[in-house]
C-alpha atoms as a PDB file:
ATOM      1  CA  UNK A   1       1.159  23.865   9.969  1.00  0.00           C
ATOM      2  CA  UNK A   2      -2.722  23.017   9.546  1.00  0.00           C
ATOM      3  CA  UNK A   3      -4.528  21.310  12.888  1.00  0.00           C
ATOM      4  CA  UNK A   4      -5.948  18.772  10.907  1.00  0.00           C
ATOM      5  CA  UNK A   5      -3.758  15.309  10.796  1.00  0.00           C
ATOM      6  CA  UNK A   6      -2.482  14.580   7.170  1.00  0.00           C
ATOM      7  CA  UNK A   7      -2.538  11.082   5.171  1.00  0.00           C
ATOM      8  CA  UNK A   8      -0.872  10.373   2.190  1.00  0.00           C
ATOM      9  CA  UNK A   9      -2.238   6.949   0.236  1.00  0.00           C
ATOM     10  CA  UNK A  10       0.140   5.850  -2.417  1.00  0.00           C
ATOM     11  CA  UNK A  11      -2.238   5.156  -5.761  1.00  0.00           C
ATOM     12  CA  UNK A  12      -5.237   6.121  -4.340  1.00  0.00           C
ATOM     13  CA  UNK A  13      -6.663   7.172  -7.842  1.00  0.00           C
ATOM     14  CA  UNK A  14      -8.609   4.665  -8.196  1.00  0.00           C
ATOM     15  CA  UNK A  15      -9.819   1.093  -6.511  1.00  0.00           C
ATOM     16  CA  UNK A  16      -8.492   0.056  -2.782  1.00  0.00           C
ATOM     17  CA  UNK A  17      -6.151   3.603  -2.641  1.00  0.00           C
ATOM     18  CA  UNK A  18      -9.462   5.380  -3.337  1.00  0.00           C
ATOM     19  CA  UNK A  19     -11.356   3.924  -0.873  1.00  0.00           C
ATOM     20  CA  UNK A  20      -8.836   4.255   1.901  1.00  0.00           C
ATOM     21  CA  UNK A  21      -8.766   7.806   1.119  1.00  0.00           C
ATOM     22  CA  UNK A  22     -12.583   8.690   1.128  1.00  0.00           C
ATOM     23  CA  UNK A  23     -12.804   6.416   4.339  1.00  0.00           C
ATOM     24  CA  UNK A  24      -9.777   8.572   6.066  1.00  0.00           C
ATOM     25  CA  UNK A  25     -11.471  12.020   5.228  1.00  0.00           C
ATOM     26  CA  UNK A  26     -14.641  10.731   6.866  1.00  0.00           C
ATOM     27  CA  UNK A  27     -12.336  10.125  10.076  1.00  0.00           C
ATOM     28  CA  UNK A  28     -11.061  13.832   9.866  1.00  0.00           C
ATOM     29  CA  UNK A  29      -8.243  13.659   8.064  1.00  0.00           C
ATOM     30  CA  UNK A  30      -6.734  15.975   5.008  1.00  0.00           C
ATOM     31  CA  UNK A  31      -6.107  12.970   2.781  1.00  0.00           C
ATOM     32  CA  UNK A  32      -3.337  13.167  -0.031  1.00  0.00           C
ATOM     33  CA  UNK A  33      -4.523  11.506  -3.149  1.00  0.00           C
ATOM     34  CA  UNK A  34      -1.000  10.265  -4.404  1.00  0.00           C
ATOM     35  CA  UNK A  35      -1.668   9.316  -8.308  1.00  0.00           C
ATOM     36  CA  UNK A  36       1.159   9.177 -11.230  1.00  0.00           C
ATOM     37  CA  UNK A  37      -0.821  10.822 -13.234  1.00  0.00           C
ATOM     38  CA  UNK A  38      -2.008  14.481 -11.289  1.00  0.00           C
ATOM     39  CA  UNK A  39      -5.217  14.661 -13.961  1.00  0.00           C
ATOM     40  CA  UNK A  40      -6.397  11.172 -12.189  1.00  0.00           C
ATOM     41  CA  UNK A  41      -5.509  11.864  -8.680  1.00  0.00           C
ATOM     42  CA  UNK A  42      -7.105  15.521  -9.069  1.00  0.00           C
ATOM     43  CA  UNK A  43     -10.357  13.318 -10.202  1.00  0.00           C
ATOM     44  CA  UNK A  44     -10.352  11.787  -7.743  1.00  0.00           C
ATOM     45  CA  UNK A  45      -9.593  14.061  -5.028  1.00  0.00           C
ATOM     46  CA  UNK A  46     -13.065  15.786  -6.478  1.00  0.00           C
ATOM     47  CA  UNK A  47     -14.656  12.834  -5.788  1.00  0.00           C
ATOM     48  CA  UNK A  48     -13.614  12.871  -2.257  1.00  0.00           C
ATOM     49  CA  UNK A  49     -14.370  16.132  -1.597  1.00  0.00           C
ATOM     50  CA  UNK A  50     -12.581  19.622   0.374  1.00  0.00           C
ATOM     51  CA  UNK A  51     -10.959  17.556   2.571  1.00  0.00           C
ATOM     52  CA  UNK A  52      -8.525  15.705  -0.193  1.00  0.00           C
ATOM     53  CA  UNK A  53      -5.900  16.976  -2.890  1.00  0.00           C
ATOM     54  CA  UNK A  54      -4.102  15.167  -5.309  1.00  0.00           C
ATOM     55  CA  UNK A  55      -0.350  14.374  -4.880  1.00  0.00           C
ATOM     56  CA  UNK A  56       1.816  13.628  -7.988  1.00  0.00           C
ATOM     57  CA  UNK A  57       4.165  10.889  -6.739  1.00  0.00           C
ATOM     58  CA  UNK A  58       5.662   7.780  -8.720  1.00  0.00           C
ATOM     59  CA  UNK A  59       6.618   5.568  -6.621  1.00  0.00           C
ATOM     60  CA  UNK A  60       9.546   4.227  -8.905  1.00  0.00           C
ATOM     61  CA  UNK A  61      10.865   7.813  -9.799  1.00  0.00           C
ATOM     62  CA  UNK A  62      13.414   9.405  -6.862  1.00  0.00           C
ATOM     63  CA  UNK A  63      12.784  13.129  -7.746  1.00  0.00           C
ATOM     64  CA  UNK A  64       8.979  12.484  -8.093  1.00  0.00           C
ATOM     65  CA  UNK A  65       8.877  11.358  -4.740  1.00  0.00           C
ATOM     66  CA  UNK A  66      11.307  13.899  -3.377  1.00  0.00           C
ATOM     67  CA  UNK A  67       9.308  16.552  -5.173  1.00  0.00           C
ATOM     68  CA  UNK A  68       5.855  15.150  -3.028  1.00  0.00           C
ATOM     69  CA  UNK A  69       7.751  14.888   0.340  1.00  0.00           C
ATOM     70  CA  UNK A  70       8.947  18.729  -0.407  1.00  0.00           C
ATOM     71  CA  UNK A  71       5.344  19.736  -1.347  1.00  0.00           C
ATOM     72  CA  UNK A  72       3.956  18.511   1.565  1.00  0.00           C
ATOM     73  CA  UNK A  73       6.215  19.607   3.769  1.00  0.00           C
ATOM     74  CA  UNK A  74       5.518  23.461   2.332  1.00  0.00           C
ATOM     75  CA  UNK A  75       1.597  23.180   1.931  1.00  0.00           C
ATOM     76  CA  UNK A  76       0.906  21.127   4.893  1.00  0.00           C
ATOM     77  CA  UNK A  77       3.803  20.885   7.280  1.00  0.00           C
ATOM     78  CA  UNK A  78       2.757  17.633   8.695  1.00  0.00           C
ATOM     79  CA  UNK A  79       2.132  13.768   7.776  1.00  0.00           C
ATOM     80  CA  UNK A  80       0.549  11.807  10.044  1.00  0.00           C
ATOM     81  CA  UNK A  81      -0.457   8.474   8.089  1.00  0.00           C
ATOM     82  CA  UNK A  82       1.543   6.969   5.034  1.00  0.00           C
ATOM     83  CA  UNK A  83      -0.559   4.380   3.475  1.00  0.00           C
ATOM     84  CA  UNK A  84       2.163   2.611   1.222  1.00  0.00           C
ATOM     85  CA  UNK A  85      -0.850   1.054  -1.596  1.00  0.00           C
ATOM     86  CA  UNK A  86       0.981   1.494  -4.559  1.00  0.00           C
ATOM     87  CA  UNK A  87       1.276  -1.606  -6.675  1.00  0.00           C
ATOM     88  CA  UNK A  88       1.218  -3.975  -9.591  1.00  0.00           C
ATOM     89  CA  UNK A  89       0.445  -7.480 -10.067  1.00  0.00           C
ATOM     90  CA  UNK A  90       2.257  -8.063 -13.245  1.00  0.00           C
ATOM     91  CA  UNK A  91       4.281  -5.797 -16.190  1.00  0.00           C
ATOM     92  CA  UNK A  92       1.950  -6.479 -19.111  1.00  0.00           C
ATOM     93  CA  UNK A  93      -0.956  -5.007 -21.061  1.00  0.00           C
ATOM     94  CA  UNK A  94      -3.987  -3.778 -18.405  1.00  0.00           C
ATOM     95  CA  UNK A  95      -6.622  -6.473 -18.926  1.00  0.00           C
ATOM     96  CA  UNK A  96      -4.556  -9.316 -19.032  1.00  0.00           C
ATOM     97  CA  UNK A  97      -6.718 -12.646 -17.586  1.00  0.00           C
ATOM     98  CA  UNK A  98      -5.926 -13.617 -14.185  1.00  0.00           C
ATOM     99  CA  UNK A  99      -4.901 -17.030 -15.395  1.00  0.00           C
ATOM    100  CA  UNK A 100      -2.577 -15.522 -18.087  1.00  0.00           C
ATOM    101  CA  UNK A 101      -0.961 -13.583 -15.106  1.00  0.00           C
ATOM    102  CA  UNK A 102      -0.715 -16.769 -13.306  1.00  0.00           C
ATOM    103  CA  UNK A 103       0.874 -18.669 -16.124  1.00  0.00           C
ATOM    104  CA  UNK A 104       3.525 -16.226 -17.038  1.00  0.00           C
ATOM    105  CA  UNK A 105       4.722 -15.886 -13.183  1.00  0.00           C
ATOM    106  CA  UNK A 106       5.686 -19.604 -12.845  1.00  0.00           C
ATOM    107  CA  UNK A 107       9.226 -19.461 -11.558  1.00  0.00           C
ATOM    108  CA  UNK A 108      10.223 -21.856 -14.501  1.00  0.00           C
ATOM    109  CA  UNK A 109       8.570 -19.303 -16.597  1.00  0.00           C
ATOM    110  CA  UNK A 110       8.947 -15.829 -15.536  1.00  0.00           C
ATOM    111  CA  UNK A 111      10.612 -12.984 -16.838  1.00  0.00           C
ATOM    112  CA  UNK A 112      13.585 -11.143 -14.777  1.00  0.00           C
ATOM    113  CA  UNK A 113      12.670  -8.180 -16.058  1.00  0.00           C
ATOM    114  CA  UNK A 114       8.519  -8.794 -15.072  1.00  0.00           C
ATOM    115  CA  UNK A 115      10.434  -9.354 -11.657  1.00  0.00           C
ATOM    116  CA  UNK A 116      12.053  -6.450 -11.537  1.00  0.00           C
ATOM    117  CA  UNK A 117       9.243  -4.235 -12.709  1.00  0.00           C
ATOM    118  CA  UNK A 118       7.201  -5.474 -10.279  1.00  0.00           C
ATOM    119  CA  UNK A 119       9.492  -5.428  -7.497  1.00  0.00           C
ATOM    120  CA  UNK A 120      10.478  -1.719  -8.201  1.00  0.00           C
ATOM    121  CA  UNK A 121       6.823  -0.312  -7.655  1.00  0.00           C
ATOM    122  CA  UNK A 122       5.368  -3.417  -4.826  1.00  0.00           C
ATOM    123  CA  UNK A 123       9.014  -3.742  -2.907  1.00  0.00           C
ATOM    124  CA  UNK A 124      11.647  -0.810  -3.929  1.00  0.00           C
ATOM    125  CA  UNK A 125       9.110   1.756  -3.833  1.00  0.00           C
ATOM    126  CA  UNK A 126       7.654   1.636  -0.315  1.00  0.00           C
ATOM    127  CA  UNK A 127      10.978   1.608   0.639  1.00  0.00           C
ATOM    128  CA  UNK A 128      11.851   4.920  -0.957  1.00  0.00           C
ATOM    129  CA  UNK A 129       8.566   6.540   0.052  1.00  0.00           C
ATOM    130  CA  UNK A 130       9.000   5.263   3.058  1.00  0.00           C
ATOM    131  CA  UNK A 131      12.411   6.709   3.837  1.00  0.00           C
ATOM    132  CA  UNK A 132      11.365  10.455   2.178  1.00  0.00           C
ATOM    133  CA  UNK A 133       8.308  10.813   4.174  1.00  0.00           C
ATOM    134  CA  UNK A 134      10.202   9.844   7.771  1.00  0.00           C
ATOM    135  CA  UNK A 135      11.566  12.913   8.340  1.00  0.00           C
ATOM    136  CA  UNK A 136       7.706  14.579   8.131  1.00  0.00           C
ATOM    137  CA  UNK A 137       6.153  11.476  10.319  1.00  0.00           C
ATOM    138  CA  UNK A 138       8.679  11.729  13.138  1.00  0.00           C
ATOM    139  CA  UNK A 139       7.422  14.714  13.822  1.00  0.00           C
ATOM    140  CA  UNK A 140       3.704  13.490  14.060  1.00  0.00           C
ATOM    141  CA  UNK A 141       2.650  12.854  17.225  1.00  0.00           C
ATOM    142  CA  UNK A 142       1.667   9.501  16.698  1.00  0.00           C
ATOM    143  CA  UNK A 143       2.369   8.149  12.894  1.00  0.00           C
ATOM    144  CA  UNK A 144       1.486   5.491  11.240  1.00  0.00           C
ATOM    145  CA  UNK A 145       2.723   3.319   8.509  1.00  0.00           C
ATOM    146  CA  UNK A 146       0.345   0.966   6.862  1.00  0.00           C
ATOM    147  CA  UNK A 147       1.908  -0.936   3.979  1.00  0.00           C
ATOM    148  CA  UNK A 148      -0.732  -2.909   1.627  1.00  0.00           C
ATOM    149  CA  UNK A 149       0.470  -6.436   1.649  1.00  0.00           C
ATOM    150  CA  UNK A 150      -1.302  -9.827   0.374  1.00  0.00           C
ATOM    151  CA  UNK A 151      -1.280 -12.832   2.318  1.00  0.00           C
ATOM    152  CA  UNK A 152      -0.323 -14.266  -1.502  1.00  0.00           C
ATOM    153  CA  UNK A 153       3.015 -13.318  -0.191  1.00  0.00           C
ATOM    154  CA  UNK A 154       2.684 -15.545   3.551  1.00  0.00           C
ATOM    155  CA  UNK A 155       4.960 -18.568   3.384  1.00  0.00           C
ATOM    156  CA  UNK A 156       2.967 -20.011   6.084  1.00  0.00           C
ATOM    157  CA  UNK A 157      -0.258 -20.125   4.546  1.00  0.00           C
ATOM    158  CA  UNK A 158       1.160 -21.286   0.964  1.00  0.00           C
ATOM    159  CA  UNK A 159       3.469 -23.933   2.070  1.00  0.00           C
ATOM    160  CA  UNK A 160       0.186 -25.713   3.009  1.00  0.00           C
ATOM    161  CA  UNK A 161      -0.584 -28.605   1.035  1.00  0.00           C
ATOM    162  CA  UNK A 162      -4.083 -28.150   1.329  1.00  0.00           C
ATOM    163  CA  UNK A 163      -4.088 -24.379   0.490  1.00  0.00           C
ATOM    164  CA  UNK A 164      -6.362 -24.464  -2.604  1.00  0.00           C
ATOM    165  CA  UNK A 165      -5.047 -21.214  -4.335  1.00  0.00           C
ATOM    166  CA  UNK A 166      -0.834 -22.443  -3.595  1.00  0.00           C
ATOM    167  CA  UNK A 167      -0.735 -23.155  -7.483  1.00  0.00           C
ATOM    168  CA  UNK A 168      -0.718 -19.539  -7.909  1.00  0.00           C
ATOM    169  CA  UNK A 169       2.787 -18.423  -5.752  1.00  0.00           C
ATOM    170  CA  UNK A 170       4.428 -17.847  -8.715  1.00  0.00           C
ATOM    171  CA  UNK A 171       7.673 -15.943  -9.142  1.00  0.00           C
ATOM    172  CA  UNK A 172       6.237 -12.388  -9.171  1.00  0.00           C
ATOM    173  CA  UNK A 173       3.851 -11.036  -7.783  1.00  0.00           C
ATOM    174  CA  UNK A 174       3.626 -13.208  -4.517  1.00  0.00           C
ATOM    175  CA  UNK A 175       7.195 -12.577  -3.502  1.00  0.00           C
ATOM    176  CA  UNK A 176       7.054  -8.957  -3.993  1.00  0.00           C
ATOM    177  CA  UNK A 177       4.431  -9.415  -1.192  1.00  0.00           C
ATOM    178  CA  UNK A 178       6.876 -11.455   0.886  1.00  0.00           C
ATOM    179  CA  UNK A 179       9.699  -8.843   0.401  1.00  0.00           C
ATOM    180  CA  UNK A 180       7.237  -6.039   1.871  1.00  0.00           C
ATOM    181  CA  UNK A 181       5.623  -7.935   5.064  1.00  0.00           C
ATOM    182  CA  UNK A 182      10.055  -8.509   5.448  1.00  0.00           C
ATOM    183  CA  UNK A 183      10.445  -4.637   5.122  1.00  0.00           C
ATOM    184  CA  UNK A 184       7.292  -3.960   7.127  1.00  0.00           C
ATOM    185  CA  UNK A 185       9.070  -5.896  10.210  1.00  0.00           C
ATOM    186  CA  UNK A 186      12.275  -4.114   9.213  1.00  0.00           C
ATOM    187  CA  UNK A 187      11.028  -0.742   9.332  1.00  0.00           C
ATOM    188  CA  UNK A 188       7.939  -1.787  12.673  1.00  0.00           C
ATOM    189  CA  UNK A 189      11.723  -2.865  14.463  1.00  0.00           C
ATOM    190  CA  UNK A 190      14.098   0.146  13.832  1.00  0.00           C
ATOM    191  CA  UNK A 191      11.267   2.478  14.859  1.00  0.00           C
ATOM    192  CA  UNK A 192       9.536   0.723  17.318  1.00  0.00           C
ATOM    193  CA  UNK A 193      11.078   2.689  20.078  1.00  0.00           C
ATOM    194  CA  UNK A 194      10.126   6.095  17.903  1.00  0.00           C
ATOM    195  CA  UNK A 195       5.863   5.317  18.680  1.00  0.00           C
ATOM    196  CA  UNK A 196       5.772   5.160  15.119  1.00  0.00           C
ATOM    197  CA  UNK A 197       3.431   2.161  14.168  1.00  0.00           C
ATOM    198  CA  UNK A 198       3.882   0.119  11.107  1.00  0.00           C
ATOM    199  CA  UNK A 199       1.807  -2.648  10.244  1.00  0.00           C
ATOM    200  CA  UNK A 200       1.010  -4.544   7.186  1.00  0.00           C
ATOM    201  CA  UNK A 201      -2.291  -5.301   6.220  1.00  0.00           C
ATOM    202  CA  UNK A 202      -4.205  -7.730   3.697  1.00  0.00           C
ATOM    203  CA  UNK A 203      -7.098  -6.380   2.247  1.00  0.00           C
ATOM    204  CA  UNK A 204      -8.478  -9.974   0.773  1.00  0.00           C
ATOM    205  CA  UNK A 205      -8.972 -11.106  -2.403  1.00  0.00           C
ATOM    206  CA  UNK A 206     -10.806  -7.933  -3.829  1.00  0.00           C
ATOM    207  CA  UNK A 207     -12.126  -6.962  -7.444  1.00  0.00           C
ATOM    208  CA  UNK A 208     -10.041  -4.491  -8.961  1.00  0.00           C
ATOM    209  CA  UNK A 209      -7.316  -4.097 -12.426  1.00  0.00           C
ATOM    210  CA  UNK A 210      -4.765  -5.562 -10.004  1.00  0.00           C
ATOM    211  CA  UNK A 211      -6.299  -9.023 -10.874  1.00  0.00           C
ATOM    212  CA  UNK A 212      -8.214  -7.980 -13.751  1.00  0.00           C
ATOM    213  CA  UNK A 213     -11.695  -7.844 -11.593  1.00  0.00           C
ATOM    214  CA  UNK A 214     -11.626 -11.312 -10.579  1.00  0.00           C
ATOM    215  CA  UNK A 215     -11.580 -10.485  -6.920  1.00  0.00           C
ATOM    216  CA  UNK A 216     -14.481 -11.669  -4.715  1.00  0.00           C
ATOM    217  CA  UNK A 217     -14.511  -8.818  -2.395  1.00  0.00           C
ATOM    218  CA  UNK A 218     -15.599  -4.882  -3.002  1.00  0.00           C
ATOM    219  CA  UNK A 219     -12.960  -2.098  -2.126  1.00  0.00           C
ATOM    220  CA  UNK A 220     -14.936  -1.005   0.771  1.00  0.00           C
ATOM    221  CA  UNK A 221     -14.500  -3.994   2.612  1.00  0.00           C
ATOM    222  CA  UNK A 222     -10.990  -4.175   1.270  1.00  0.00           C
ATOM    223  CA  UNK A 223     -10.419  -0.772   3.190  1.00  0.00           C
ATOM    224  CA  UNK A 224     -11.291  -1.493   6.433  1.00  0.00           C
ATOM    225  CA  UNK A 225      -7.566  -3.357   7.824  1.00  0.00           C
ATOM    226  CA  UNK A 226      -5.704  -0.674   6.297  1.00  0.00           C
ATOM    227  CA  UNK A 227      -7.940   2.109   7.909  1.00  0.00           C
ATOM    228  CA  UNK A 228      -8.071   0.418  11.353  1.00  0.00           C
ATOM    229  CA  UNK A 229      -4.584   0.075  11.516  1.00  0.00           C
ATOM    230  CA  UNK A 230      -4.469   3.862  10.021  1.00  0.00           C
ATOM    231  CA  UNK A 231      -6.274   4.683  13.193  1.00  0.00           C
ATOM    232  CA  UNK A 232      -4.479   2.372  15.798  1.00  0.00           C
ATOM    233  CA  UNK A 233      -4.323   4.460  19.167  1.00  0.00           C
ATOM    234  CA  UNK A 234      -1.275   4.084  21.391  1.00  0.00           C
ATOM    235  CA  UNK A 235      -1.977   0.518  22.410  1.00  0.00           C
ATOM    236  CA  UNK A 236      -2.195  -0.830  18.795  1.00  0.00           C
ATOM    237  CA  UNK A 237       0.464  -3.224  17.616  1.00  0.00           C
ATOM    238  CA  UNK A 238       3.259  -2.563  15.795  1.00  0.00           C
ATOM    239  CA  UNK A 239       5.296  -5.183  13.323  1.00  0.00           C
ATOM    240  CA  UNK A 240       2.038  -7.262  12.449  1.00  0.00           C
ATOM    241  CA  UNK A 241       0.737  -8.471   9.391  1.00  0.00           C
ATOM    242  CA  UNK A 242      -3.025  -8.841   9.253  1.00  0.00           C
ATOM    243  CA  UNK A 243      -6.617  -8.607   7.979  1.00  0.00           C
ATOM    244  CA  UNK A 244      -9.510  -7.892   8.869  1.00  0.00           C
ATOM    245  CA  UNK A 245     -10.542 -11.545  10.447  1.00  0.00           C
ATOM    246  CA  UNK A 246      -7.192 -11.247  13.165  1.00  0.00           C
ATOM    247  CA  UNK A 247      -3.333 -11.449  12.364  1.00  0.00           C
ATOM    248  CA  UNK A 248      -1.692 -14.009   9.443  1.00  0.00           C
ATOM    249  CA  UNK A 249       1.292 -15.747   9.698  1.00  0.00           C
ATOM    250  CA  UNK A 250       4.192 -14.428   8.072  1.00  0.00           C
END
């Protein structure tokens, strides 16, 4: 088993993932670049430099991720961080306008099967990783579990009248959201008394293929909840749903 703690990010080929991983290696850790496709995640692990290798997990295949918690267990011996990032906005064509996504998520509207594909990757999926890579992180001295929520998915903030972007809590995408901050709690309250620490975090509104680069924020700013609570010592929370300007209401 190596000295240095272990990460795993979920889709951290490319935008938020990415970022999270380069900003993890810079705090010392060996971060696993978890990509479908190994040729991207192995790009990007280049990118990030000695202290990252690529990971082929799917987070909507069983053996894939069985395969990656087996791997890591053999190579590394250890996982200290799971950063569950993985995740889709909608089941179309890459590209598709904002506005189009918007449109075809209206619950009078929406496709089960758009549900379903989305809910398998953004809900289903952290749930499976989750559950292979225990085993490794209750081990860890002190593990974390970050999952990468949206507060698109806070009832709280979109019941609100006077919420300007409520139009947009479709069918979709936003409850996939509120499905994970409910698994977040499930998973921050069966292993609370384990020091495990699992938070959820919202990264804002941030420009990348997830909303066809409409966003209004870069990925490095997007980063920094997920690494904080990546890095939460012994007195961080646990079971909280935040970003980077304090906690949001479920």
């Amino acid at each position: 088993m190596q000295n240095k703690p272990v990460a795993l990010i979920t889709g951290a080929n490319k935008g938020i993932g990415l970022q999270i991983a380069k900003d993890l290696a810079a705090h010392g850790f060996t971060v696993l670049v978890g990509s479908r496709n190994l040729k991207h995640g192995e790009a990007a692990a280049k990118s990030i430099g000695a202290d990252a290798r690529a990971l082929q997990i799917d987070v909507t295949n069983q053996g894939s991720i069985a395969a990656a918690a087996g791997r890591i267990r053999s190579e590394l011996g250890r996982l200290d961080v799971l950063v569950n990032n993985a995740g889709i906005s909608h089941a179309g064509k890459p590209g598709t306008p904002l506005e189009e996504i918007a449109k075809s998520g209206r619950p009078s509207a929406a496709s089960l099967d758009e549900v379903r594909t989305v809910f398998e990757t953004n809900v289903f999926g952290v749930i499976a990783v989750t559950q292979a890579m225990l085993p490794l992180l209750r081990e860890a001295p002190a593990a974390r579990i970050v999952n990468v929520s949206s507060s698109a998915g806070s009832l709280t903030i979109n019941s609100d009248p006077n919420f300007p972007h409520r139009s947009m809590f479709g069918a979709v995408y936003s409850p996939s959201k509120t499905a994970l901050n409910a698994i977040t709690l499930a998973f921050a309250i069966e292993l609370e008394s384990t020091g495990i620490k699992v938070n959820a975090a919202c990264p804002g509104f941030t420009s990348t293929d997830l909303n066809n680069f409409a966003g209004t924020r870069t990925v490095q700013e997007a980063a920094r909840e997920p690494v904080r609570l990546a890095l939460l010592d012994e007195n961080g929370p646990m079971g909280t749903f935040s970003d980077e300007d304090g906690p949001l209401p479920w």
